[in-house]
PDB file of N, CA and C in Angstrom:
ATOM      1  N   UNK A   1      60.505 124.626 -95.908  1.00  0.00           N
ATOM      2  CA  UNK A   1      60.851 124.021 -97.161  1.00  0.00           C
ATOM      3  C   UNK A   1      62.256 123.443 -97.017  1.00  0.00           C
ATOM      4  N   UNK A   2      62.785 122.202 -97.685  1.00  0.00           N
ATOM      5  CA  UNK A   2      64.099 122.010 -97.674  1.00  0.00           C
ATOM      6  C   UNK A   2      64.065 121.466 -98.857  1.00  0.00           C
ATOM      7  N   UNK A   3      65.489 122.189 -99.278  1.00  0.00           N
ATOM      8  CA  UNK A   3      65.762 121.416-100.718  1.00  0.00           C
ATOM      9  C   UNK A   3      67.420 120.573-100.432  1.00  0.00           C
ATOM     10  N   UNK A   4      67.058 119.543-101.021  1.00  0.00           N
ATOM     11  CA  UNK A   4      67.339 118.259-101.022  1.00  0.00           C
ATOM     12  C   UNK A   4      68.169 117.678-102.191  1.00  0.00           C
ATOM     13  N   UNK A   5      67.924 118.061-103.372  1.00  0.00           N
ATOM     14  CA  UNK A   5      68.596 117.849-104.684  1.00  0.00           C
ATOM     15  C   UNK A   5      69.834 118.165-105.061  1.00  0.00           C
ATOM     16  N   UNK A   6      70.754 118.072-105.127  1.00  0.00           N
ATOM     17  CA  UNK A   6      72.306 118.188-105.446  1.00  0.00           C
ATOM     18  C   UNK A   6      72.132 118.497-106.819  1.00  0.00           C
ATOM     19  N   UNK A   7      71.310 118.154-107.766  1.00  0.00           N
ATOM     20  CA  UNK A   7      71.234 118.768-108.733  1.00  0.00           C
ATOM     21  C   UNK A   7      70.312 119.777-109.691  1.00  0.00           C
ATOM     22  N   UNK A   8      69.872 120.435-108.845  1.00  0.00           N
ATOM     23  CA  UNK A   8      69.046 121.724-108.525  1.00  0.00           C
ATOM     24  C   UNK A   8      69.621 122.691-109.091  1.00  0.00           C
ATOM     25  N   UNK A   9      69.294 123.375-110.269  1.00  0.00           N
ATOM     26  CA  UNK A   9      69.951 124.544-110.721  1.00  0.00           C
ATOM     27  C   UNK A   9      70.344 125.491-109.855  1.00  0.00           C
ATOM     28  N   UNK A  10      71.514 126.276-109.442  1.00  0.00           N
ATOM     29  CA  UNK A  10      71.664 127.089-108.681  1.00  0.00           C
ATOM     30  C   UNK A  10      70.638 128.396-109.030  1.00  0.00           C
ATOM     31  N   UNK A  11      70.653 129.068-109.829  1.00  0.00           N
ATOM     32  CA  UNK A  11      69.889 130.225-110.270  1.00  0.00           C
ATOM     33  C   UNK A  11      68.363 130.081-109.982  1.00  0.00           C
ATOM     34  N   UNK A  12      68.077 129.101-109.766  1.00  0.00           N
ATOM     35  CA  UNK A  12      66.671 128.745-109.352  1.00  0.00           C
ATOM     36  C   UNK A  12      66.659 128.643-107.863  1.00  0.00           C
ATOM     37  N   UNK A  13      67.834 128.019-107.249  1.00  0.00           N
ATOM     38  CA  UNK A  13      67.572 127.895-105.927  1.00  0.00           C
ATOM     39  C   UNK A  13      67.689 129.199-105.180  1.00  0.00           C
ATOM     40  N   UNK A  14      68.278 130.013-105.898  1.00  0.00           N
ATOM     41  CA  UNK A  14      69.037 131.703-105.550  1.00  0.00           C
ATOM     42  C   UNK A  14      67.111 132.197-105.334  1.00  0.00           C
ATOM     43  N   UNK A  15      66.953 132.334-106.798  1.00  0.00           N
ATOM     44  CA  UNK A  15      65.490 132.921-106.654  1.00  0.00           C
ATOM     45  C   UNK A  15      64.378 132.137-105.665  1.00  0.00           C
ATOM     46  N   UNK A  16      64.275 131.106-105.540  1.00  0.00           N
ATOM     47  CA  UNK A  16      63.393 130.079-105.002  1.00  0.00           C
ATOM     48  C   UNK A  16      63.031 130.751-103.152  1.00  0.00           C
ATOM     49  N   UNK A  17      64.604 130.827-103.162  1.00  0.00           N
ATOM     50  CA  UNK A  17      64.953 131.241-101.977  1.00  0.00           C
ATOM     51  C   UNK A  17      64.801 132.420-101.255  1.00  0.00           C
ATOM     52  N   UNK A  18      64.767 133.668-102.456  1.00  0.00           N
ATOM     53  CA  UNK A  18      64.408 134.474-102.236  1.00  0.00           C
ATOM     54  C   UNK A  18      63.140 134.895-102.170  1.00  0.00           C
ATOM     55  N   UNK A  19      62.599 134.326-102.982  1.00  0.00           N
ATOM     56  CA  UNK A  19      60.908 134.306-102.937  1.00  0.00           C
ATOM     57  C   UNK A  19      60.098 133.599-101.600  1.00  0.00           C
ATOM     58  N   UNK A  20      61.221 132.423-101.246  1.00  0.00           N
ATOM     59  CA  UNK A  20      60.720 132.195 -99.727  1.00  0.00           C
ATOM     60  C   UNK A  20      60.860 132.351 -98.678  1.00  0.00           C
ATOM     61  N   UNK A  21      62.246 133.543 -98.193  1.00  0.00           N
ATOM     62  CA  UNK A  21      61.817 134.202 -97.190  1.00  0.00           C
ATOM     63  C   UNK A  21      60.893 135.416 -97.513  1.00  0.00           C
ATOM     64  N   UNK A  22      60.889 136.383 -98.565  1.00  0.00           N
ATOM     65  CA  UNK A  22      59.671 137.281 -98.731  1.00  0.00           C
ATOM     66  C   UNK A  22      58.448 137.108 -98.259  1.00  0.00           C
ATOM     67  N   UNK A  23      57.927 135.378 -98.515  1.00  0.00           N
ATOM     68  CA  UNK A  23      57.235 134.814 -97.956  1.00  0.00           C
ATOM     69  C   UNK A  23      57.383 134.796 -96.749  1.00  0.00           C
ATOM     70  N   UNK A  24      58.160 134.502 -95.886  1.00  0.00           N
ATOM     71  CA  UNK A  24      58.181 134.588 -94.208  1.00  0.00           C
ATOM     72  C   UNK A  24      58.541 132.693 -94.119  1.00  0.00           C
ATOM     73  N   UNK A  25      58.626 132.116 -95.422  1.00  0.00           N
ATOM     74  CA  UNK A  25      58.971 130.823 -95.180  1.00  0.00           C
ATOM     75  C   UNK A  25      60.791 130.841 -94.744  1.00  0.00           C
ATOM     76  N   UNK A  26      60.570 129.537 -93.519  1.00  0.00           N
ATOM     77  CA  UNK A  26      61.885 128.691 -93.486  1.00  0.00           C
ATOM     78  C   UNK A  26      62.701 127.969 -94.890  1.00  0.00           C
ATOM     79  N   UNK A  27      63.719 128.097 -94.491  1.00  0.00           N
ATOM     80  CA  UNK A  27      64.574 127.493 -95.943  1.00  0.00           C
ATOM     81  C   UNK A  27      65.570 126.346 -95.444  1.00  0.00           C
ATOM     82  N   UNK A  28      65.588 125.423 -95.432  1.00  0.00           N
ATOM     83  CA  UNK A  28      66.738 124.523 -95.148  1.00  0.00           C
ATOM     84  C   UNK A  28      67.155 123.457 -96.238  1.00  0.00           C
ATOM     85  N   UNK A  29      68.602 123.349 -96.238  1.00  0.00           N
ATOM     86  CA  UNK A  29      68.978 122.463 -96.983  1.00  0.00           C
ATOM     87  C   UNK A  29      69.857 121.318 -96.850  1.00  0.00           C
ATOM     88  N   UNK A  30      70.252 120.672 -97.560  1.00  0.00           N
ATOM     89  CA  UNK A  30      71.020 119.186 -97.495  1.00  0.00           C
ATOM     90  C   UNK A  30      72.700 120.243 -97.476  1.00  0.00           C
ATOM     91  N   UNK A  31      73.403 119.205 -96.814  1.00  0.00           N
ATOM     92  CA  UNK A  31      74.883 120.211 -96.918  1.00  0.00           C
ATOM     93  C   UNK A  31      75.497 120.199 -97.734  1.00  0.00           C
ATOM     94  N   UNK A  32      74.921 119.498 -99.046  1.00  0.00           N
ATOM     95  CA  UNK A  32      76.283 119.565-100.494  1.00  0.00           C
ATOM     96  C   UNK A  32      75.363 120.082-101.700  1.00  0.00           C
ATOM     97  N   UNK A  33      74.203 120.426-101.363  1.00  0.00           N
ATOM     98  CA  UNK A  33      73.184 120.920-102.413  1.00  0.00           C
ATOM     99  C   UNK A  33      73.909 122.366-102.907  1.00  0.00           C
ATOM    100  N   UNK A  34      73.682 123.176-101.799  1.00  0.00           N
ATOM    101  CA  UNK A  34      73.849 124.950-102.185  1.00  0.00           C
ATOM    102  C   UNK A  34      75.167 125.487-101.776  1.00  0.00           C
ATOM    103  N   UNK A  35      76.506 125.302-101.758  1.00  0.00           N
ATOM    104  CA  UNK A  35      77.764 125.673-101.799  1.00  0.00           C
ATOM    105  C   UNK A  35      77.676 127.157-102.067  1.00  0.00           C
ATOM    106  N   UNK A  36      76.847 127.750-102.773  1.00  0.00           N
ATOM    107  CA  UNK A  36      76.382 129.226-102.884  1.00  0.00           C
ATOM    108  C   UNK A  36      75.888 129.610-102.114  1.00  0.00           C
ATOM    109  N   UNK A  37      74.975 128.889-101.454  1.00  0.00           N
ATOM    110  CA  UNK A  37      74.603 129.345-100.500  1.00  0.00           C
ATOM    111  C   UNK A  37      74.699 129.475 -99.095  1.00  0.00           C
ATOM    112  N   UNK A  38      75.777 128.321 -98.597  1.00  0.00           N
ATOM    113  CA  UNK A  38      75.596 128.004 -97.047  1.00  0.00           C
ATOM    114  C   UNK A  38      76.506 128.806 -96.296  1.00  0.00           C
ATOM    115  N   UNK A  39      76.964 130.244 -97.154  1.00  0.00           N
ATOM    116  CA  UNK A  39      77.999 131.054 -96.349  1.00  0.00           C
ATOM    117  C   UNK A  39      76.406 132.374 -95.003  1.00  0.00           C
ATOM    118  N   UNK A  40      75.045 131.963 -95.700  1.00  0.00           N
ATOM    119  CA  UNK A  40      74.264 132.393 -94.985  1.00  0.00           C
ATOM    120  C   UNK A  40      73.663 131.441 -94.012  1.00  0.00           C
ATOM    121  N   UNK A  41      74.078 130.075 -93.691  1.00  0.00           N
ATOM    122  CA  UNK A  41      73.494 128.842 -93.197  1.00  0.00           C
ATOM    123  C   UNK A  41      74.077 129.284 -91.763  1.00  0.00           C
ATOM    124  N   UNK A  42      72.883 128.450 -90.899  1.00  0.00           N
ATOM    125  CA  UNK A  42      72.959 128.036 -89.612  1.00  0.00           C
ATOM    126  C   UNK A  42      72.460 126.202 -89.494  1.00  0.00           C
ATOM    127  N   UNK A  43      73.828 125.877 -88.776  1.00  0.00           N
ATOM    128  CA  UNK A  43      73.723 124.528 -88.680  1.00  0.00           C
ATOM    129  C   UNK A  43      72.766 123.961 -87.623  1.00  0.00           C
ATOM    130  N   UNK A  44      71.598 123.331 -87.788  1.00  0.00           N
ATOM    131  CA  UNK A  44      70.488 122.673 -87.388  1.00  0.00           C
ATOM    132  C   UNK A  44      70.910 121.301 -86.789  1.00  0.00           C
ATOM    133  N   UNK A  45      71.447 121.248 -85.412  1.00  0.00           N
ATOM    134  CA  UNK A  45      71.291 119.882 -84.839  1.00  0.00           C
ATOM    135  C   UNK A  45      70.796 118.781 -84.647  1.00  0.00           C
ATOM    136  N   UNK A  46      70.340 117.582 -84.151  1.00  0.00           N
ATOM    137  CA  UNK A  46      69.118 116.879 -83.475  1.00  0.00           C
ATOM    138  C   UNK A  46      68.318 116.533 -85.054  1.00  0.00           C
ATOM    139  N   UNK A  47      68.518 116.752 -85.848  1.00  0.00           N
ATOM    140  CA  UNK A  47      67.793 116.374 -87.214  1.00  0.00           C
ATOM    141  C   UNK A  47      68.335 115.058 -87.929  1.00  0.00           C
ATOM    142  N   UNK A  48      67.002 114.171 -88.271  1.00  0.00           N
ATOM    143  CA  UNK A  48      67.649 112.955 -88.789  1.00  0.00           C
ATOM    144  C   UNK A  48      68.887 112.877 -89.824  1.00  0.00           C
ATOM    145  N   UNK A  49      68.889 113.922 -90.582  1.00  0.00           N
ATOM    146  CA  UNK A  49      69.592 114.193 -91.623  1.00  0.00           C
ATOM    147  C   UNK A  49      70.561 115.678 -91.354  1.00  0.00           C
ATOM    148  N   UNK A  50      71.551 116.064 -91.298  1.00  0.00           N
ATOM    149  CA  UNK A  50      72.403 117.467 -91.053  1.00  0.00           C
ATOM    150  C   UNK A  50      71.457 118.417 -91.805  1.00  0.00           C
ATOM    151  N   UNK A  51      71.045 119.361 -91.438  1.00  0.00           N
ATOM    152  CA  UNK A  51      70.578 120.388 -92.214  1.00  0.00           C
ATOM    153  C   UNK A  51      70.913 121.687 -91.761  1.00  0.00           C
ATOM    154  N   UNK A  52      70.974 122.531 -92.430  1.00  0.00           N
ATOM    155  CA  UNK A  52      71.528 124.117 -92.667  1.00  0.00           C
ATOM    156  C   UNK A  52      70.058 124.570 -92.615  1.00  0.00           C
ATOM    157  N   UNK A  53      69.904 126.091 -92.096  1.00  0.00           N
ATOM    158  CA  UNK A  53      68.701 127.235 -91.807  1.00  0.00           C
ATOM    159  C   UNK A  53      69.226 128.311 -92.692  1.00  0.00           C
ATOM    160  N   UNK A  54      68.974 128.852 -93.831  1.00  0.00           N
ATOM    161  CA  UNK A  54      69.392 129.437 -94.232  1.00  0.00           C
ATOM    162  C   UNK A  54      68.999 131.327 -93.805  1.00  0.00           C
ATOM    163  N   UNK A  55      69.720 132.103 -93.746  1.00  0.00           N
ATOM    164  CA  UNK A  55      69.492 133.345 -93.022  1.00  0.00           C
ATOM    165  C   UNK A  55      69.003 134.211 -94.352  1.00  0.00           C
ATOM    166  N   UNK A  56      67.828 134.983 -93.965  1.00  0.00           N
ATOM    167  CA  UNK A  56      67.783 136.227 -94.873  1.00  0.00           C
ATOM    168  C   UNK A  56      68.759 136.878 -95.116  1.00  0.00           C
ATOM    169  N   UNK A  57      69.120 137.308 -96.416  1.00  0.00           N
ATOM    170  CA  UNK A  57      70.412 138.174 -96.330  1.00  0.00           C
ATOM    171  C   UNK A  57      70.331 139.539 -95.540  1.00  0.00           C
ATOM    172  N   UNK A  58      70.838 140.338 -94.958  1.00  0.00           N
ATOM    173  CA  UNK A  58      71.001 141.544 -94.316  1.00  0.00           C
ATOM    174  C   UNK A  58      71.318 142.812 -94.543  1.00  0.00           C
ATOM    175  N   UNK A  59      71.588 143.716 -94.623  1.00  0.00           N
ATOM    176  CA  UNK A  59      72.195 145.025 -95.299  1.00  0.00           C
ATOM    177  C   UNK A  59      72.357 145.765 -93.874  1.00  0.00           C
ATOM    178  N   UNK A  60      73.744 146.304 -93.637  1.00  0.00           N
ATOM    179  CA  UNK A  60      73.758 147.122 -92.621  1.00  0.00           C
ATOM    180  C   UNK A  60      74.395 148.709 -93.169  1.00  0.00           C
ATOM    181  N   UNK A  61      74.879 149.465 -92.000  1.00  0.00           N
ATOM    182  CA  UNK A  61      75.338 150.605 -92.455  1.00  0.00           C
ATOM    183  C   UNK A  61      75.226 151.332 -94.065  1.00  0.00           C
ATOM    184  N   UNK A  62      76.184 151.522 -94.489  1.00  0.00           N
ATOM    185  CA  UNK A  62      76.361 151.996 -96.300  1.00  0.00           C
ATOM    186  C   UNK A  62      75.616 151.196 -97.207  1.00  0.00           C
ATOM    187  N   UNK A  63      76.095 149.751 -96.641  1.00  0.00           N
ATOM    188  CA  UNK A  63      75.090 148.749 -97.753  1.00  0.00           C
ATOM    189  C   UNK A  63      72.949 149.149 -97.768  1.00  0.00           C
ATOM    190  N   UNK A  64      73.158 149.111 -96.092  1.00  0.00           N
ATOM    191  CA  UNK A  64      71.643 149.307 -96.333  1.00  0.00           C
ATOM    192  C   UNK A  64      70.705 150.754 -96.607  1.00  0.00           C
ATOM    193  N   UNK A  65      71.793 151.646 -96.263  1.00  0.00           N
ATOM    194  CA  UNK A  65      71.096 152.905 -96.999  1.00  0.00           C
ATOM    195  C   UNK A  65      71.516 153.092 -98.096  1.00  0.00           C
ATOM    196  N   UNK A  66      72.273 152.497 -99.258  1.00  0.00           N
ATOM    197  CA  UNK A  66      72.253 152.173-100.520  1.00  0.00           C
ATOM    198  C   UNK A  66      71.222 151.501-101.185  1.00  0.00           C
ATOM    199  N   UNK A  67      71.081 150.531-100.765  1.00  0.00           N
ATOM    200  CA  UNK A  67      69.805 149.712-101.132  1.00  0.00           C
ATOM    201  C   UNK A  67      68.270 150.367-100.588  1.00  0.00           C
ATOM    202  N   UNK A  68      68.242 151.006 -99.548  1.00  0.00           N
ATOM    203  CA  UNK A  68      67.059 151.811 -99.483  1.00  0.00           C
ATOM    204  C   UNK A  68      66.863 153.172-100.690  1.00  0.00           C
ATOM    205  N   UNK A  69      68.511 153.675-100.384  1.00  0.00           N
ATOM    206  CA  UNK A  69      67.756 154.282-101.946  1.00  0.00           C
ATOM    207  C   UNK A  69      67.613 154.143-103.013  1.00  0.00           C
ATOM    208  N   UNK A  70      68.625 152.949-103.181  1.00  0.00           N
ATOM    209  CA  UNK A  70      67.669 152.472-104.646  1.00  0.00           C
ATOM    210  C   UNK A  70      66.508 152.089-104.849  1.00  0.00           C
ATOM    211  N   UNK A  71      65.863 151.543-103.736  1.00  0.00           N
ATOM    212  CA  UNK A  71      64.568 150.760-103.193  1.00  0.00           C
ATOM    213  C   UNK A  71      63.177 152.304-103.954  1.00  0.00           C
ATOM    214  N   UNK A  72      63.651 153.334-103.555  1.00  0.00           N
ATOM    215  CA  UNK A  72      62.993 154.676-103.381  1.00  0.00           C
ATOM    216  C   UNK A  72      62.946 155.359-104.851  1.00  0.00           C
ATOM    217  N   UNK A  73      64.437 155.650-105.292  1.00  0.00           N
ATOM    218  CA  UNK A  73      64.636 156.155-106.670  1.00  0.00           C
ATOM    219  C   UNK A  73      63.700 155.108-107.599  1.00  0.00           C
ATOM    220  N   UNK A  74      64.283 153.848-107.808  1.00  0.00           N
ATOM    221  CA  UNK A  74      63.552 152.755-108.963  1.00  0.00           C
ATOM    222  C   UNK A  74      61.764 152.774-109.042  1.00  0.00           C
ATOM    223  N   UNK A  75      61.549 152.688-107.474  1.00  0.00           N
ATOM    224  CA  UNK A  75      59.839 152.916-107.186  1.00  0.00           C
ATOM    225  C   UNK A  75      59.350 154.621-107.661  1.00  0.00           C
ATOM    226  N   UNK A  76      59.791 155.021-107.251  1.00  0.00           N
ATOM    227  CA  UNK A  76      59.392 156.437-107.680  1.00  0.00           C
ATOM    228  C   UNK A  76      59.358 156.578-109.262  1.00  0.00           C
ATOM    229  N   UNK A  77      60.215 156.152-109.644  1.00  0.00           N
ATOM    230  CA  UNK A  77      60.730 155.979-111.269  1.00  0.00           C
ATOM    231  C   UNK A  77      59.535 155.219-112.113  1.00  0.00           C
ATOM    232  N   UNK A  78      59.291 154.398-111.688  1.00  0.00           N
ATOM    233  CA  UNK A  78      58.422 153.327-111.883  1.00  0.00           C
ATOM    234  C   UNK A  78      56.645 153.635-111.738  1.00  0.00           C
ATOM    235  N   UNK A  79      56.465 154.778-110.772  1.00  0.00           N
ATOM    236  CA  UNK A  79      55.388 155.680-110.294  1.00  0.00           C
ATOM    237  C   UNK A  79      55.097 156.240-111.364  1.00  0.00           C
ATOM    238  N   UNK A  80      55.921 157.075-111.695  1.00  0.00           N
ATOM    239  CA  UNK A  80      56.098 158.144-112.837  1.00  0.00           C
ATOM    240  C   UNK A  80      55.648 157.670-114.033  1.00  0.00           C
ATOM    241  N   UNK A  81      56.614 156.518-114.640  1.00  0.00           N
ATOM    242  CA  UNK A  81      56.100 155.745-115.795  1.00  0.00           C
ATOM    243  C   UNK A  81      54.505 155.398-115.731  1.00  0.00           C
ATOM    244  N   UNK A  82      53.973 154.844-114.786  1.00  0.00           N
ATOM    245  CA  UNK A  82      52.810 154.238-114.807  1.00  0.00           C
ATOM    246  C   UNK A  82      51.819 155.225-115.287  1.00  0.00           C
ATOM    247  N   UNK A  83      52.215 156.105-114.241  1.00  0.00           N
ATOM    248  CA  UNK A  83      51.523 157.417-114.325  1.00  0.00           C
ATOM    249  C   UNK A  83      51.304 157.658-115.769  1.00  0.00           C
ATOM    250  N   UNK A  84      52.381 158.109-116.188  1.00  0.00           N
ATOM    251  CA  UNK A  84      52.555 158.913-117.433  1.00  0.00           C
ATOM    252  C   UNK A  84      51.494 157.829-118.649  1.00  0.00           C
ATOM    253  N   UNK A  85      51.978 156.589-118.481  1.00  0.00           N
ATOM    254  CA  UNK A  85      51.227 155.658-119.147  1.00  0.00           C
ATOM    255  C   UNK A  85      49.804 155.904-119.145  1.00  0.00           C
ATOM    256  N   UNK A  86      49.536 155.829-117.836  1.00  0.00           N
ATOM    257  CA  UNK A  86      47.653 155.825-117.801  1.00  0.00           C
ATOM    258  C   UNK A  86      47.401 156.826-118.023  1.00  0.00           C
ATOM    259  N   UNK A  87      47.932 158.451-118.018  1.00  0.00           N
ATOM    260  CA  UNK A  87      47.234 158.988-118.870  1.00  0.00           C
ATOM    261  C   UNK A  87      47.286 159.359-120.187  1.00  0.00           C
ATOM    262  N   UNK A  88      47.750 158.645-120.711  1.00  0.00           N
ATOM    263  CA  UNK A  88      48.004 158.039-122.368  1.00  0.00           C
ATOM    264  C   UNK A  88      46.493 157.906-123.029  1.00  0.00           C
ATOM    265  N   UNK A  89      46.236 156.785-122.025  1.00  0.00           N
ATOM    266  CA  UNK A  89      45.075 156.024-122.611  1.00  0.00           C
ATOM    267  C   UNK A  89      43.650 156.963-122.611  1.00  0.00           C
TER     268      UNK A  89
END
């Protein structure tokens, strides 16, 4: 996918983006579109037009076993509710 539009809501391109590597899709963009974004860019050579590869974001050390347990607590949390819900009904 490449987005191309300079005037592309950022908050859309944030999510857009995120929804397309989840997907396993490529992301590339024009170099004055996403200023938010191109601190994750890899610059793409040999292309008619300059384009940026944008990188999945990463989590290492503290960051990523933070985010795993929130990943764990919220799902579990969320288990529970359902649970509790269906046997409501």
């Amino acid at each position: 996918m490449i987005i191309a539009d300079p005037d592309f809501p950022e908050r859309e391109t944030v999510n857009l983006v995120d929804t397309a590597h989840q997907g396993g899709v490529r992301v590339r963009i024009a170099p004055s579109t996403m200023d938010v974004l191109v601190q994750r860019a890899d610059f793409l050579p040999g292309q008619s037009i300059p384009l940026f590869e944008l990188r999945s974001p990463t989590f290492e050390g503290v960051d990523f076993a933070l985010k795993r347990a929130f990943d764990i607590v919220v799902s579990a949390f969320l288990l529970l509710v359902l649970n509790f819900l269906k046997e409501l009904q």
